[in-house]
PDB file of N, CA and C in Angstrom:
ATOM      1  N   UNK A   1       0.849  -1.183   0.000  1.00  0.00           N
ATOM      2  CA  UNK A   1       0.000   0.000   0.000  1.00  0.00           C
ATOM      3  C   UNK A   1       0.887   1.235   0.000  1.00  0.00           C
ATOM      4  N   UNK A   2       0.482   1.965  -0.589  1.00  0.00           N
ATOM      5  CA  UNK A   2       0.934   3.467  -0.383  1.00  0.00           C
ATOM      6  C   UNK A   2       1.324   3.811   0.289  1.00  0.00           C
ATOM      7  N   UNK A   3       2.314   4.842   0.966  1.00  0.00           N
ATOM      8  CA  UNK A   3       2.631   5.775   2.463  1.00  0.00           C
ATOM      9  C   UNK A   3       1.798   6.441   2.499  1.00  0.00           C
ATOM     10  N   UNK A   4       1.473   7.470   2.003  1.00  0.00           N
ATOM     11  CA  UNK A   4       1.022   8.804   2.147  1.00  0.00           C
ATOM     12  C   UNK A   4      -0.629   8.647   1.573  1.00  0.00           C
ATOM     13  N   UNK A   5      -1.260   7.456   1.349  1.00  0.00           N
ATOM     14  CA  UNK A   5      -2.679   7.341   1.157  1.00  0.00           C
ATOM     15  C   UNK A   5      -3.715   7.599  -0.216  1.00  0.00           C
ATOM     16  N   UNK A   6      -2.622   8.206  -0.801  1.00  0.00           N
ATOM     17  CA  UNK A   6      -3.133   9.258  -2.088  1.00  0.00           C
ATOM     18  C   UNK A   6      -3.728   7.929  -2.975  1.00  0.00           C
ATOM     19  N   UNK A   7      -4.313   8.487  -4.075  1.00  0.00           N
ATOM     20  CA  UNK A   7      -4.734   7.519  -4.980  1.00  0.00           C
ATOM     21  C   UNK A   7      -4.881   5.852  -4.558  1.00  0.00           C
ATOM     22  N   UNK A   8      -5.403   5.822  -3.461  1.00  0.00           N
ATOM     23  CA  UNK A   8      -6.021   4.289  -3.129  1.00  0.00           C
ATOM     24  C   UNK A   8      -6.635   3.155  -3.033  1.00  0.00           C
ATOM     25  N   UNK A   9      -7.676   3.736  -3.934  1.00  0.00           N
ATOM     26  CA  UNK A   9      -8.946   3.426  -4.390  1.00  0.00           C
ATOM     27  C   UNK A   9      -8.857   3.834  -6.114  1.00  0.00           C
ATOM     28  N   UNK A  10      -9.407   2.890  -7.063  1.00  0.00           N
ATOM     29  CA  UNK A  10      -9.336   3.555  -8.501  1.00  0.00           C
ATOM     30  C   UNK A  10     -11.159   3.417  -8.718  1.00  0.00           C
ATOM     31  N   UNK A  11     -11.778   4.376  -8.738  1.00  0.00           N
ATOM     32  CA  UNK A  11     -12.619   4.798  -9.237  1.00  0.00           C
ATOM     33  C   UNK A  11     -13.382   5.711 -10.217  1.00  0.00           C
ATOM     34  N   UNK A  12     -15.212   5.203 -10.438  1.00  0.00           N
ATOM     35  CA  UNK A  12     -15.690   5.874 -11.573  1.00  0.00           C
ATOM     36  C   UNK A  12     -15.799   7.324 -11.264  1.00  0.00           C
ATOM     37  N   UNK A  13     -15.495   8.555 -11.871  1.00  0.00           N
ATOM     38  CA  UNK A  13     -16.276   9.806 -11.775  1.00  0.00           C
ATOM     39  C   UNK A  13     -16.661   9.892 -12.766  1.00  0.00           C
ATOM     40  N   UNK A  14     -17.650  11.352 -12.366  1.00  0.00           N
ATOM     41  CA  UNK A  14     -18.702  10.883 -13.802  1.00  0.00           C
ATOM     42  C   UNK A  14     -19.576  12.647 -13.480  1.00  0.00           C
ATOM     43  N   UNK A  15     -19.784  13.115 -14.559  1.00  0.00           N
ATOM     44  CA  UNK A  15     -20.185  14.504 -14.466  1.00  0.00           C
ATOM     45  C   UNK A  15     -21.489  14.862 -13.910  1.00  0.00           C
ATOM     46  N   UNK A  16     -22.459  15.554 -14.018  1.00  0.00           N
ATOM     47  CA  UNK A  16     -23.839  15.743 -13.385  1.00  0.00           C
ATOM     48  C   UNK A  16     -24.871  15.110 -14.470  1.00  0.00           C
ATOM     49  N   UNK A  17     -23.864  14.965 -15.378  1.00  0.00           N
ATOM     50  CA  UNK A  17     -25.263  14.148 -16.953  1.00  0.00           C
ATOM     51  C   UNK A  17     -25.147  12.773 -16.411  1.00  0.00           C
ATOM     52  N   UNK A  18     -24.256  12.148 -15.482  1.00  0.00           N
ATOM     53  CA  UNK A  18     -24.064  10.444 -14.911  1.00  0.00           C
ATOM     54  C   UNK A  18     -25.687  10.388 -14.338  1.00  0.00           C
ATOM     55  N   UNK A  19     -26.469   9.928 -14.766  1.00  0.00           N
ATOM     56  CA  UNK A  19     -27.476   8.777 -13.690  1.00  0.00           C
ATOM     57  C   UNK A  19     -26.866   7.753 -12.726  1.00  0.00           C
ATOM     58  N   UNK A  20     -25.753   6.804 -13.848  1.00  0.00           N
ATOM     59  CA  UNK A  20     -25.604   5.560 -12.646  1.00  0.00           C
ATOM     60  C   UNK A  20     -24.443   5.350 -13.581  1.00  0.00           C
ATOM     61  N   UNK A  21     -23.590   3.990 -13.151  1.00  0.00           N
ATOM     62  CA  UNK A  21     -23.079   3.382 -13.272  1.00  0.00           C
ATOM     63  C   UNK A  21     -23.179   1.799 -13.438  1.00  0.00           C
ATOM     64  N   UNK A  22     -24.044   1.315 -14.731  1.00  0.00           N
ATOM     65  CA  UNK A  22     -24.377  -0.001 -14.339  1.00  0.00           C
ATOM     66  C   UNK A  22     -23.325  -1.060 -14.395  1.00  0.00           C
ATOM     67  N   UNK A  23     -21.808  -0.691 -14.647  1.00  0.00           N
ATOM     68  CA  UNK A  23     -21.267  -2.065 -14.704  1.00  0.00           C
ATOM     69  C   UNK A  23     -19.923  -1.815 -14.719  1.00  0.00           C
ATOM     70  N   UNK A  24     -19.120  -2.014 -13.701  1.00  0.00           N
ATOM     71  CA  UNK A  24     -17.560  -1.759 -13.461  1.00  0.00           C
ATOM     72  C   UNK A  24     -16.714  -2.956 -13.084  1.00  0.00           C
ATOM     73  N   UNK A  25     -15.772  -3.394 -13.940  1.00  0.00           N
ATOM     74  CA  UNK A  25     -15.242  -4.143 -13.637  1.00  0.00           C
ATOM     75  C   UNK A  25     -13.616  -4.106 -14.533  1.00  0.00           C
ATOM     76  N   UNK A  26     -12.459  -4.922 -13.333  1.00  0.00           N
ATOM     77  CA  UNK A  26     -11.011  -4.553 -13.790  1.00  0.00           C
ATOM     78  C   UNK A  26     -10.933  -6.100 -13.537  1.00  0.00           C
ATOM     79  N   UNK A  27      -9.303  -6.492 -14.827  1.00  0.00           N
ATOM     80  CA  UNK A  27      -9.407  -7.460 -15.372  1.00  0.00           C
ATOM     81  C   UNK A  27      -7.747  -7.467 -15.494  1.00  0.00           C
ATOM     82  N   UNK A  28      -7.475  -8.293 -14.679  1.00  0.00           N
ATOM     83  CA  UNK A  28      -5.464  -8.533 -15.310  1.00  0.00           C
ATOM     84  C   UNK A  28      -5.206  -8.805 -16.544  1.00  0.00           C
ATOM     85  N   UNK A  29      -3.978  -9.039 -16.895  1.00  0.00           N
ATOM     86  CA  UNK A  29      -3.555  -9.093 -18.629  1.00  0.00           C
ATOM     87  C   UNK A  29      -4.177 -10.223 -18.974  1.00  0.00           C
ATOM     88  N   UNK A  30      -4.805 -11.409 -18.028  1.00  0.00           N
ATOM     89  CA  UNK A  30      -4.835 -12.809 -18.637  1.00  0.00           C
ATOM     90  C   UNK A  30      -6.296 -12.777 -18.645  1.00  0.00           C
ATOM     91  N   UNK A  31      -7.152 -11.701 -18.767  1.00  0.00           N
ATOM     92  CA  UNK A  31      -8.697 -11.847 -18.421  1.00  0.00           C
ATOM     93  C   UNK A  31      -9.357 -12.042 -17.379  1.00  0.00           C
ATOM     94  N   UNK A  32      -8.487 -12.820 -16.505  1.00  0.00           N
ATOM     95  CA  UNK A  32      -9.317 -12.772 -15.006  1.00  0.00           C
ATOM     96  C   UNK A  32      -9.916 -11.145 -14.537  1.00  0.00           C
ATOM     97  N   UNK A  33     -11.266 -11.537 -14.065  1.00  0.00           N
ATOM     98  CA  UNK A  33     -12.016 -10.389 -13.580  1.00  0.00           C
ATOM     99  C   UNK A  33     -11.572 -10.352 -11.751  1.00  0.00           C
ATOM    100  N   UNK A  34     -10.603  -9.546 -11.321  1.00  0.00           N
ATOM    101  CA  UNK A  34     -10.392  -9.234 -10.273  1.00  0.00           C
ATOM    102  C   UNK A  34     -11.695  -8.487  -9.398  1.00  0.00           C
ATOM    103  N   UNK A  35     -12.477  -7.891 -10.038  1.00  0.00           N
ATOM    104  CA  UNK A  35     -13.171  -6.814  -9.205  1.00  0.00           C
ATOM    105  C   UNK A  35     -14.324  -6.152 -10.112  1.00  0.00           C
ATOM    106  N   UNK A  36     -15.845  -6.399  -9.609  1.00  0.00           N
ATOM    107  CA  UNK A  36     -16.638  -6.119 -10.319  1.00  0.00           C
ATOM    108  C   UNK A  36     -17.578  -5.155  -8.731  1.00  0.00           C
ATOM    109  N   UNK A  37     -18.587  -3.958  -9.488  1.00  0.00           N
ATOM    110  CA  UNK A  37     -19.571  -3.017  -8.959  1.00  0.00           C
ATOM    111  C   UNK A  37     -20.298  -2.961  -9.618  1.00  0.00           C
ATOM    112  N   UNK A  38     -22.225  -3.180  -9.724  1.00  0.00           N
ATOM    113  CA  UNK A  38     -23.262  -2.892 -10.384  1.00  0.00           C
ATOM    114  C   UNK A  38     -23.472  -1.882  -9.805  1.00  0.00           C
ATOM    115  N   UNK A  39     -24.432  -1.426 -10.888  1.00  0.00           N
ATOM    116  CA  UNK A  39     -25.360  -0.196 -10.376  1.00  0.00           C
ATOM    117  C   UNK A  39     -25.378   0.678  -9.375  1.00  0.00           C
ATOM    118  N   UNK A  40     -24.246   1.807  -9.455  1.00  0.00           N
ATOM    119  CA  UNK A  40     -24.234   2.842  -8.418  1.00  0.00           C
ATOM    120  C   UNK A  40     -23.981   4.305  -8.815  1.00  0.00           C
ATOM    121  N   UNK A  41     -23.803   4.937  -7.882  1.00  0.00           N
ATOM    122  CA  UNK A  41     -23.529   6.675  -8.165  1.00  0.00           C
ATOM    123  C   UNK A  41     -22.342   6.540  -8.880  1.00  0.00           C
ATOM    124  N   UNK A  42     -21.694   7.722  -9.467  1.00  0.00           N
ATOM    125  CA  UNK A  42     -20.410   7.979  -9.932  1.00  0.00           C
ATOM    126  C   UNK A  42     -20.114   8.479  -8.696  1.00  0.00           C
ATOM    127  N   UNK A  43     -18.834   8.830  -8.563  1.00  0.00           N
ATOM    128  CA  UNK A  43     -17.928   9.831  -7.868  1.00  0.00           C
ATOM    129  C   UNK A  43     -18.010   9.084  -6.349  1.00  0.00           C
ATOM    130  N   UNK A  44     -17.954   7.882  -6.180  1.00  0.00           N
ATOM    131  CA  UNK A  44     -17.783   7.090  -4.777  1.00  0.00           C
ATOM    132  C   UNK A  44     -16.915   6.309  -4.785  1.00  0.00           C
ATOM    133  N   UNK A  45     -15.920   6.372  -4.161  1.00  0.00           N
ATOM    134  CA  UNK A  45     -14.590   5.761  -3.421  1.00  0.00           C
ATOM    135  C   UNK A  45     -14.881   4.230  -3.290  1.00  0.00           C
ATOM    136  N   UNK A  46     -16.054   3.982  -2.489  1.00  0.00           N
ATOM    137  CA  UNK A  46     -17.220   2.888  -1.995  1.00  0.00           C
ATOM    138  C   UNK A  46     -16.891   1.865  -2.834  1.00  0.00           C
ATOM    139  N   UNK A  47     -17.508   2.225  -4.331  1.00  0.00           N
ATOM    140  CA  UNK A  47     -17.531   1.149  -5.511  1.00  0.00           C
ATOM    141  C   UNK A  47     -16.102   1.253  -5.958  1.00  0.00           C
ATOM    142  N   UNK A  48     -14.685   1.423  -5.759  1.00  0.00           N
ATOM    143  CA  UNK A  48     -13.651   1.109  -6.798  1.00  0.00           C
ATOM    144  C   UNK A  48     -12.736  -0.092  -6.513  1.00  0.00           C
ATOM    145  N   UNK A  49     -11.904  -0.634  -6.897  1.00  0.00           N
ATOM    146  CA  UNK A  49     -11.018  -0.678  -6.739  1.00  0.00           C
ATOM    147  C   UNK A  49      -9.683  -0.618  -5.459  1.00  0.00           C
ATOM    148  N   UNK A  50      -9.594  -1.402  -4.630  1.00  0.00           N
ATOM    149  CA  UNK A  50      -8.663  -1.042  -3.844  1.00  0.00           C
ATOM    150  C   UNK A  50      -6.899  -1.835  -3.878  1.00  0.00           C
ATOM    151  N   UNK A  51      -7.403  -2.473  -5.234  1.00  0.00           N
ATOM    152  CA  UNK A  51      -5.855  -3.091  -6.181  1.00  0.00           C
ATOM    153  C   UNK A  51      -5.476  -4.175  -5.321  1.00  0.00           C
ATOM    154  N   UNK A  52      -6.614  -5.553  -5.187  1.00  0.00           N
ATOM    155  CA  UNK A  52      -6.657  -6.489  -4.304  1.00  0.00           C
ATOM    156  C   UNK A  52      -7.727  -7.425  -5.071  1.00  0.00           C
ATOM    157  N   UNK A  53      -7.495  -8.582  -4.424  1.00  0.00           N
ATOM    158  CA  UNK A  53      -8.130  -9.806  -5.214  1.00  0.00           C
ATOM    159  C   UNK A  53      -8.016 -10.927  -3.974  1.00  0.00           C
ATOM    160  N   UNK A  54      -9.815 -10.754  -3.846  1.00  0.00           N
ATOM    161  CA  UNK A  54      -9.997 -11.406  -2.502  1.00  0.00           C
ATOM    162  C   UNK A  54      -9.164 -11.675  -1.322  1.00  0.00           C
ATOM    163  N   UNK A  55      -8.954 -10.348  -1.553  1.00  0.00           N
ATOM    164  CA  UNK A  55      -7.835  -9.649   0.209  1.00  0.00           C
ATOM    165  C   UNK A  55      -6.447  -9.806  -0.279  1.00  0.00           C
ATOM    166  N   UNK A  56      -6.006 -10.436  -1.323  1.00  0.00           N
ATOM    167  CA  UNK A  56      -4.941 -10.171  -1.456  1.00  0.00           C
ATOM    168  C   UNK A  56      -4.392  -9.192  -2.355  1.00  0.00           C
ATOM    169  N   UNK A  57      -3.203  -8.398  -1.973  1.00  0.00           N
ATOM    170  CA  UNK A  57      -2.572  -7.258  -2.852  1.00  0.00           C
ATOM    171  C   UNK A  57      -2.064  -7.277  -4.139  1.00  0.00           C
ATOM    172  N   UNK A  58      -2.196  -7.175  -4.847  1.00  0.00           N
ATOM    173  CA  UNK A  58      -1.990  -7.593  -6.631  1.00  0.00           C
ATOM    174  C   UNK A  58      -0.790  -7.130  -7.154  1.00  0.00           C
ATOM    175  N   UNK A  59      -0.175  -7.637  -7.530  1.00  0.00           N
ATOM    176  CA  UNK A  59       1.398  -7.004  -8.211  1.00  0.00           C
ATOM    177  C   UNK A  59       1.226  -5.787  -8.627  1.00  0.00           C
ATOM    178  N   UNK A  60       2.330  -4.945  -8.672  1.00  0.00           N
ATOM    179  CA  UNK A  60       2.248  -3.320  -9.761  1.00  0.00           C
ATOM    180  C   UNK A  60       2.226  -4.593 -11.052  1.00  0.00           C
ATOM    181  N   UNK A  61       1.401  -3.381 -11.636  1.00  0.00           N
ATOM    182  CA  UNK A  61       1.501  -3.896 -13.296  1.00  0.00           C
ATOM    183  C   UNK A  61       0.041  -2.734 -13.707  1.00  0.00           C
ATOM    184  N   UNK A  62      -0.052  -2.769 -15.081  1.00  0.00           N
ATOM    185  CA  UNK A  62      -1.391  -2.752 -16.094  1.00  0.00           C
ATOM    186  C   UNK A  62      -2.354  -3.832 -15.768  1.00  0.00           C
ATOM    187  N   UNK A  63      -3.490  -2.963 -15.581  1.00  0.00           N
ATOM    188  CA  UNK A  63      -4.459  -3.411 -15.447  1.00  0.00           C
ATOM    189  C   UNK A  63      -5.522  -3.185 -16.214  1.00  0.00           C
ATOM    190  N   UNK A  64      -6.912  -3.949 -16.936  1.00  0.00           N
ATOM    191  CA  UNK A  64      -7.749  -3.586 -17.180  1.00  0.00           C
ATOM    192  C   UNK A  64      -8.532  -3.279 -16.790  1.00  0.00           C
ATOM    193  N   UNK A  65      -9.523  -2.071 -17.050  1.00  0.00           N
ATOM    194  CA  UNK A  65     -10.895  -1.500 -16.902  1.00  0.00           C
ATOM    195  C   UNK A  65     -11.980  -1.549 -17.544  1.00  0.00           C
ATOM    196  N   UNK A  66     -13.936  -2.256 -17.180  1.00  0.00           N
ATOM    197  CA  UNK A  66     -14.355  -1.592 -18.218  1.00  0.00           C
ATOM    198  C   UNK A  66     -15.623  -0.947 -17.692  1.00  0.00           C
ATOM    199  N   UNK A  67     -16.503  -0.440 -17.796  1.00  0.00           N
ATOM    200  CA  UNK A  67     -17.166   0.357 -17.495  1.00  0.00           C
ATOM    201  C   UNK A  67     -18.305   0.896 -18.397  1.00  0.00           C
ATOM    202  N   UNK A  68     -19.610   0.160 -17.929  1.00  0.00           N
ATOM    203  CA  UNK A  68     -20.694   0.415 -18.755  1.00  0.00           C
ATOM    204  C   UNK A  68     -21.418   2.432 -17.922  1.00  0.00           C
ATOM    205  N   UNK A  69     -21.836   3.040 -18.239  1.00  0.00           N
ATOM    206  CA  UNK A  69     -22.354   4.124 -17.696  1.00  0.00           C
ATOM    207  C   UNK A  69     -23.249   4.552 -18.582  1.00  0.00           C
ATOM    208  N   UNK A  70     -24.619   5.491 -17.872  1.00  0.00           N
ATOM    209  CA  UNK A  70     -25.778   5.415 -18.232  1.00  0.00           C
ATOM    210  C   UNK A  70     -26.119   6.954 -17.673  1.00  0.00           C
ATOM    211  N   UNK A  71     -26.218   7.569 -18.744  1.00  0.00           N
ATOM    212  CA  UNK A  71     -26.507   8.890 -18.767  1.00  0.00           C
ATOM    213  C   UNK A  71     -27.955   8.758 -18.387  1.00  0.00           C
ATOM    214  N   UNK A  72     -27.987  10.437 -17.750  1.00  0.00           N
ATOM    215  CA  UNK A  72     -29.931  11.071 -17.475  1.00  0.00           C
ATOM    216  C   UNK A  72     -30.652  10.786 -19.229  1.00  0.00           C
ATOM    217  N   UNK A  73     -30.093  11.455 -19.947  1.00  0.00           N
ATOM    218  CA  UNK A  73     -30.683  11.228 -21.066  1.00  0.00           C
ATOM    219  C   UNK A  73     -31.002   9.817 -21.782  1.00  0.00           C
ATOM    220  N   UNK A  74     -30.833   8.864 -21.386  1.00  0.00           N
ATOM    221  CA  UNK A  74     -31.438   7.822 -21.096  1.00  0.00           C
ATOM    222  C   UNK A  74     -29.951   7.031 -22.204  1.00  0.00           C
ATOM    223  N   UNK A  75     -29.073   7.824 -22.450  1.00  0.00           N
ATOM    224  CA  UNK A  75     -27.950   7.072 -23.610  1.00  0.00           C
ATOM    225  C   UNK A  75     -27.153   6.435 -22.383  1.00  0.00           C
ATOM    226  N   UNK A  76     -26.257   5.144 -22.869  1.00  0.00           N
ATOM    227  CA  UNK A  76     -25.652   4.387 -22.669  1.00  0.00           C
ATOM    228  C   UNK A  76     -24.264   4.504 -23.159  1.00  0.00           C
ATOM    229  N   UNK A  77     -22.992   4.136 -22.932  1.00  0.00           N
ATOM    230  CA  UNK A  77     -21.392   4.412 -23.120  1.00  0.00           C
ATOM    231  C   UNK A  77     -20.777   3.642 -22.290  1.00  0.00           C
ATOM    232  N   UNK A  78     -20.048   2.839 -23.266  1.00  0.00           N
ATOM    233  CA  UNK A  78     -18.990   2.036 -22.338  1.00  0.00           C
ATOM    234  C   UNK A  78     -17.472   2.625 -22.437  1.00  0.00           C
ATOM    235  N   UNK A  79     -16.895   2.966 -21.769  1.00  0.00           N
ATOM    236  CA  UNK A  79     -15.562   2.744 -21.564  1.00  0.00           C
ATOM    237  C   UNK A  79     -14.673   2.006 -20.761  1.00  0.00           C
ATOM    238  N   UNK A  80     -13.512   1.690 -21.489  1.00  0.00           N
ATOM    239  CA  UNK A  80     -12.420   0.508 -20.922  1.00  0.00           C
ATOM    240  C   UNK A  80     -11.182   1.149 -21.381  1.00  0.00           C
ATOM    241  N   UNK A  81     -10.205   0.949 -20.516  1.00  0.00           N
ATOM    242  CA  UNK A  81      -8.761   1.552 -21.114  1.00  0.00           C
ATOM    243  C   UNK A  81      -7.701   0.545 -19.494  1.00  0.00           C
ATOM    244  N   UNK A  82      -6.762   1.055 -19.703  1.00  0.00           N
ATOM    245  CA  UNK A  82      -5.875   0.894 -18.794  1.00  0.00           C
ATOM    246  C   UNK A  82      -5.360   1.798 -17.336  1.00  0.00           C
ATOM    247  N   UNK A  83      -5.626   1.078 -16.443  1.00  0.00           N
ATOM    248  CA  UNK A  83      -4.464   1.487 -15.382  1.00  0.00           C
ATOM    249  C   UNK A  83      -3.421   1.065 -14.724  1.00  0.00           C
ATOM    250  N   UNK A  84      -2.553   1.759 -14.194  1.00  0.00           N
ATOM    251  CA  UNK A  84      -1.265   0.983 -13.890  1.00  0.00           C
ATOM    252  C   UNK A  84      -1.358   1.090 -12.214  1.00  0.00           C
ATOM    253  N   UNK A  85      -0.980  -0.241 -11.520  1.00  0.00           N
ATOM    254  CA  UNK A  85      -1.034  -0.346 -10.416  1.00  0.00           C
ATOM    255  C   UNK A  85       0.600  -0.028  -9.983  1.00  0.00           C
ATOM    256  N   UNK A  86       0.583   0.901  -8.924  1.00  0.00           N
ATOM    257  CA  UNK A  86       2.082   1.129  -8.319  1.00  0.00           C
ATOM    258  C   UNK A  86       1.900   1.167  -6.676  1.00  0.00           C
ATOM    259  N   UNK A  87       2.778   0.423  -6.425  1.00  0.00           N
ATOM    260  CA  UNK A  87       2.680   0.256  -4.818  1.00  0.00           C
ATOM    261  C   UNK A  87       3.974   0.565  -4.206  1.00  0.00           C
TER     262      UNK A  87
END
């Protein structure tokens, strides 16, 4: 874990057009799904990521993301990209 606490959690934000978040989930290089969140607010710590896999701490490396989100206007958008885990 970190010293100093910063960036500890990897989570969704999401602007005031976010309704929800129906589908978050991060995925190591080999496809395993480490960590999945349905249906919640954007901008909560709560639903992310704390770079662990059933309590255990996960190597630094690239990681995958993907992320279904669901606008007020009733449109739908997925995004997925990469993050890098550093401990």
């Amino acid at each position: 874990d970190d010293e100093d606490g910063s960036n500890t959690i990897f989570y969704i934000f999401g602007s005031e057009d976010v309704l929800s978040i129906e589908k978050f989930m991060v995925f190591d290089r080999w496809g395993n799904q480490l960590f999945r969140a349905d249906n919640f607010a954007p901008n909560d710590p709560q639903y992310g990521w704390d770079g662990k896999f059933q309590t255990k701490s996960m190597n630094p490396g690239v990681y995958v993301y993907y992320a279904k989100v669901i606008f007020k206007d009733g449109t739908e958008q997925i995004f997925k990209g990469d993050v890098s885990l550093i401990r």
